[in-house]
Protein backbone atom coordinates (compact mmCIF):
# COMPACT_ATOMS: atom_id res chain seq x y z
CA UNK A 1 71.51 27.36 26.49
CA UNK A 2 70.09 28.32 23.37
CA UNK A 3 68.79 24.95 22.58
CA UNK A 4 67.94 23.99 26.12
CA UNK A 5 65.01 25.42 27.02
CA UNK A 6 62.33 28.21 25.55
CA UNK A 7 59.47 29.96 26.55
CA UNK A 8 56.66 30.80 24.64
CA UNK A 9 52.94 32.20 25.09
CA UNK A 10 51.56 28.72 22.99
CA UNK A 11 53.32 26.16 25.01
CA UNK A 12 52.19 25.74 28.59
CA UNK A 13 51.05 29.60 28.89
CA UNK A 14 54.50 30.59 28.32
CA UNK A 15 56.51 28.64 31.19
CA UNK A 16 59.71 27.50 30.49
CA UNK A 17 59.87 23.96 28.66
CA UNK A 18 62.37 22.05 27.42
CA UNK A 19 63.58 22.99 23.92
CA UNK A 20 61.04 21.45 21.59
CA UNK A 21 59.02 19.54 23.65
CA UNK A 22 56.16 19.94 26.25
CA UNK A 23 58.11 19.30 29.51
CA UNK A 24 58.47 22.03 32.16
CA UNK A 25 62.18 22.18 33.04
CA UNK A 26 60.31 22.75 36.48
CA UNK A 27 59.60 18.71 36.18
CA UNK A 28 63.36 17.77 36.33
CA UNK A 29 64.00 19.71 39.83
CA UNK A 30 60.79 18.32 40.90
CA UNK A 31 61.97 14.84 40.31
CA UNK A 32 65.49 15.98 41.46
CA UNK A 33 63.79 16.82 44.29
CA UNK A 34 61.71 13.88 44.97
CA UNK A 35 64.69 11.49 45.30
CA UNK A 36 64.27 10.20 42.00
CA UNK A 37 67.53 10.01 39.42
CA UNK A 38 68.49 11.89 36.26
CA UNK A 39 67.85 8.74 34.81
CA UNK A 40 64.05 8.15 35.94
CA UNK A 41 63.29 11.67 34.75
CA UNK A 42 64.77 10.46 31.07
CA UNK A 43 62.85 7.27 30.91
CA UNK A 44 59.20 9.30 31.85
CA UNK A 45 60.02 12.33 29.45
CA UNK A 46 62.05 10.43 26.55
CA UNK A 47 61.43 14.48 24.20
CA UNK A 48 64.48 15.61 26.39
CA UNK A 49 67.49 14.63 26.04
CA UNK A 50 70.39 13.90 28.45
CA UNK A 51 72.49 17.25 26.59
CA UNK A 52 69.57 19.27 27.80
CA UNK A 53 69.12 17.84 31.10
CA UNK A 54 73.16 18.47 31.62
CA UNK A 55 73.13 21.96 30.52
CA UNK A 56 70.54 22.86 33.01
CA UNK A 57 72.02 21.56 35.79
CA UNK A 58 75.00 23.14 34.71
CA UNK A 59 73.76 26.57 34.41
CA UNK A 60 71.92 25.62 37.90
CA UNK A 61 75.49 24.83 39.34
CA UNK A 62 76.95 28.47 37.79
CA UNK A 63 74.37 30.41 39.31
CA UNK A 64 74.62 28.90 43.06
CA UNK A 65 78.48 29.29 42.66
CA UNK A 66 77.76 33.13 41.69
CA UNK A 67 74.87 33.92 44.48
CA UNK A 68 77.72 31.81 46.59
CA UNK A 69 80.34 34.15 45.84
CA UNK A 70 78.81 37.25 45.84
CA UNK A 71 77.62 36.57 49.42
């Protein structure tokens, strides 16, 4: 994920964003959450892209599968 996200002090008091851009990766599980598609979240926030969006729903997936297992 080294070009998914990044978190620094100057952009949005240091929360984690979407790899050169503005947008909170907390704004995709938001929408996620909302009922609203992968798709929707593209069209509002065109600065990520669909790569990015993947990979963090893929690291997502790898870390429920590891809490999962280590249960």
């Amino acid at each position: 994920m080294d070009k998914t996200v990044e978190m620094d002090q100057e952009k949005l008091s240091g929360i984690m964003v979407f790899y050169g851009t503005r947008v909170p990766v907390r704004n995709l599980f938001d929408y996620l959450r909302n009922g609203e598609s992968v798709k929707e979240f593209l069209e509002d926030f065109p600065s990520v892209s669909y790569e990015q969006v993947r990979e963090i729903l893929q690291e997502a997936e790898f870390h429920l599968e590891r809490k999962h297992d280590a249960a």
